[in-house]
C-alpha atoms as a PDB file:
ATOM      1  CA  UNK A   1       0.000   0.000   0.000  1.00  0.00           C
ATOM      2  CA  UNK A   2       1.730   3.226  -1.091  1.00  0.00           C
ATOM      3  CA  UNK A   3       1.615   5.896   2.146  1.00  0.00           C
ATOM      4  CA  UNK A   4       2.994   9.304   3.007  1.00  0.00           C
ATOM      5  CA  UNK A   5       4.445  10.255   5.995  1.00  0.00           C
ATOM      6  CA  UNK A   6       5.380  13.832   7.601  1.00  0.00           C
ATOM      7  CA  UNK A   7       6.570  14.657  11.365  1.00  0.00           C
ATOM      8  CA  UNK A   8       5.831  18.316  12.097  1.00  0.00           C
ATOM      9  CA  UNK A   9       7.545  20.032  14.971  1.00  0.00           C
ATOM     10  CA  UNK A  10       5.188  21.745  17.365  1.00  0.00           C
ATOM     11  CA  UNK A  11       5.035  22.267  20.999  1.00  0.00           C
ATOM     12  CA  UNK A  12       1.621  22.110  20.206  1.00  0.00           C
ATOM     13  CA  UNK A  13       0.735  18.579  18.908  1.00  0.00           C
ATOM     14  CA  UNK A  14      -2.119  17.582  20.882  1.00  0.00           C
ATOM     15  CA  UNK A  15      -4.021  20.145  20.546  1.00  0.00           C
ATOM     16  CA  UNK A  16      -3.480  20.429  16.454  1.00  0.00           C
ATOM     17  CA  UNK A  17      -3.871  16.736  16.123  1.00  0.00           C
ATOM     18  CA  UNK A  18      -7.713  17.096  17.907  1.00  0.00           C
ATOM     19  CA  UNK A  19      -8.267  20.611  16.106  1.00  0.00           C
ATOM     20  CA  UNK A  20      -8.022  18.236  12.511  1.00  0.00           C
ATOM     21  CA  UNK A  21     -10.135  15.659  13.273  1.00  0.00           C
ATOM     22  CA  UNK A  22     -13.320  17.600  14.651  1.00  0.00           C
ATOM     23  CA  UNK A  23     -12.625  19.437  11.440  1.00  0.00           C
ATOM     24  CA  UNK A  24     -12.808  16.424   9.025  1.00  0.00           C
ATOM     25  CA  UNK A  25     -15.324  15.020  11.565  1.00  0.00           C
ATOM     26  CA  UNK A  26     -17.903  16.873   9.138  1.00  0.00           C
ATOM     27  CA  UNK A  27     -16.911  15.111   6.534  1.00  0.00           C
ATOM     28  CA  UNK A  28     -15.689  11.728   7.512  1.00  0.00           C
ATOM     29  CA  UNK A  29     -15.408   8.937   9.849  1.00  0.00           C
ATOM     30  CA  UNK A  30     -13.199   9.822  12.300  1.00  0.00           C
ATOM     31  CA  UNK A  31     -11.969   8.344  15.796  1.00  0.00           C
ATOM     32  CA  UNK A  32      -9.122  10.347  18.530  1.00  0.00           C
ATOM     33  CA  UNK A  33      -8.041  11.121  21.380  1.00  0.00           C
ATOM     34  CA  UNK A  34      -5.458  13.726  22.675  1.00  0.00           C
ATOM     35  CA  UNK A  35      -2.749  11.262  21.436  1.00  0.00           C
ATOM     36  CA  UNK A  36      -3.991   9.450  18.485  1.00  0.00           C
ATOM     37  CA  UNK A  37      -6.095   9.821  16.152  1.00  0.00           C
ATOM     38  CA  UNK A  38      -7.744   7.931  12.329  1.00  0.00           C
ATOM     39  CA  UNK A  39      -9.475  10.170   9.766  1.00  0.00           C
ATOM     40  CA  UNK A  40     -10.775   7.519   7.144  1.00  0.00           C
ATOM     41  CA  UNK A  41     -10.784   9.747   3.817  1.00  0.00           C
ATOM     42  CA  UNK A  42     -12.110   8.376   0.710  1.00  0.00           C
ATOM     43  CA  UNK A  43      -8.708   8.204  -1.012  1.00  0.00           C
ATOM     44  CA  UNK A  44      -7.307   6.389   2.314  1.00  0.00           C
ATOM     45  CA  UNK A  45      -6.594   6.315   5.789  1.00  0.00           C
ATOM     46  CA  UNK A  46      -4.459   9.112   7.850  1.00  0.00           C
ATOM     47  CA  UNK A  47      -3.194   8.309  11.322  1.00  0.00           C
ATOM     48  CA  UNK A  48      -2.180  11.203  13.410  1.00  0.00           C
ATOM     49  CA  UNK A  49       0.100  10.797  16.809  1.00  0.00           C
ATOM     50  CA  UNK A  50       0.752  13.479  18.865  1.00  0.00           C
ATOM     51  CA  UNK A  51       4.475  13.629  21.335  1.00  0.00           C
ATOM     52  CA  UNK A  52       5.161  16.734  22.893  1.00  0.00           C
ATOM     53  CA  UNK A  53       7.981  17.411  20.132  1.00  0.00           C
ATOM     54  CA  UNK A  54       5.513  16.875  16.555  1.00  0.00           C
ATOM     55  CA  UNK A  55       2.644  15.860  15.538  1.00  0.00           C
ATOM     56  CA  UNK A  56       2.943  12.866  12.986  1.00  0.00           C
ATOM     57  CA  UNK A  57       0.746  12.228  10.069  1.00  0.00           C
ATOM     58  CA  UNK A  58       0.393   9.210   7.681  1.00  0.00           C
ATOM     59  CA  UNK A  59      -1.452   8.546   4.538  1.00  0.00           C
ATOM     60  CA  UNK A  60      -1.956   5.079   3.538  1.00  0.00           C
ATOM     61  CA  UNK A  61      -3.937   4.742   0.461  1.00  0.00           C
ATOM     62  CA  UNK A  62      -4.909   1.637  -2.332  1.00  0.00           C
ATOM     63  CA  UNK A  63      -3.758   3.693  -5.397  1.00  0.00           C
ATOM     64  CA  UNK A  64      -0.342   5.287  -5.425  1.00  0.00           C
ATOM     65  CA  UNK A  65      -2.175   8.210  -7.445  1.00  0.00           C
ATOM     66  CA  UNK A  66      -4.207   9.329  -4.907  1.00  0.00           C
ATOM     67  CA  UNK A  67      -1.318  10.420  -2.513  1.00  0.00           C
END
């Protein structure tokens, strides 16, 4: 499964990683916590983990085109 993965360095991980996912909650299934969260898109899945150094995102998709 082709996937794309970024580590962004924030202070403020938790609070950006929750922030996303009541956004997308709108628009898509989506499960988290302050540490963790899934965001099932239709192109794929993105996992989000929050450290207090970065918050890091992952795309995991079927089709290498939709990254």
């Amino acid at each position: 499964m082709p996937s794309s993965h970024v580590d962004v360095a924030t202070e403020h991980a938790s609070r950006y990683l929750q922030q996303l996912c009541k956004h997308w909650a709108h628009k898509f299934p989506v499960e988290f916590d302050p540490n963790h969260g899934t965001i099932d898109l239709t192109l794929g899945r993105t996992v989000l983990d929050a450290d207090p150094a970065a918050l890091h995102i992952a795309v995991t998709t079927d089709e290498a085109g939709s990254l």
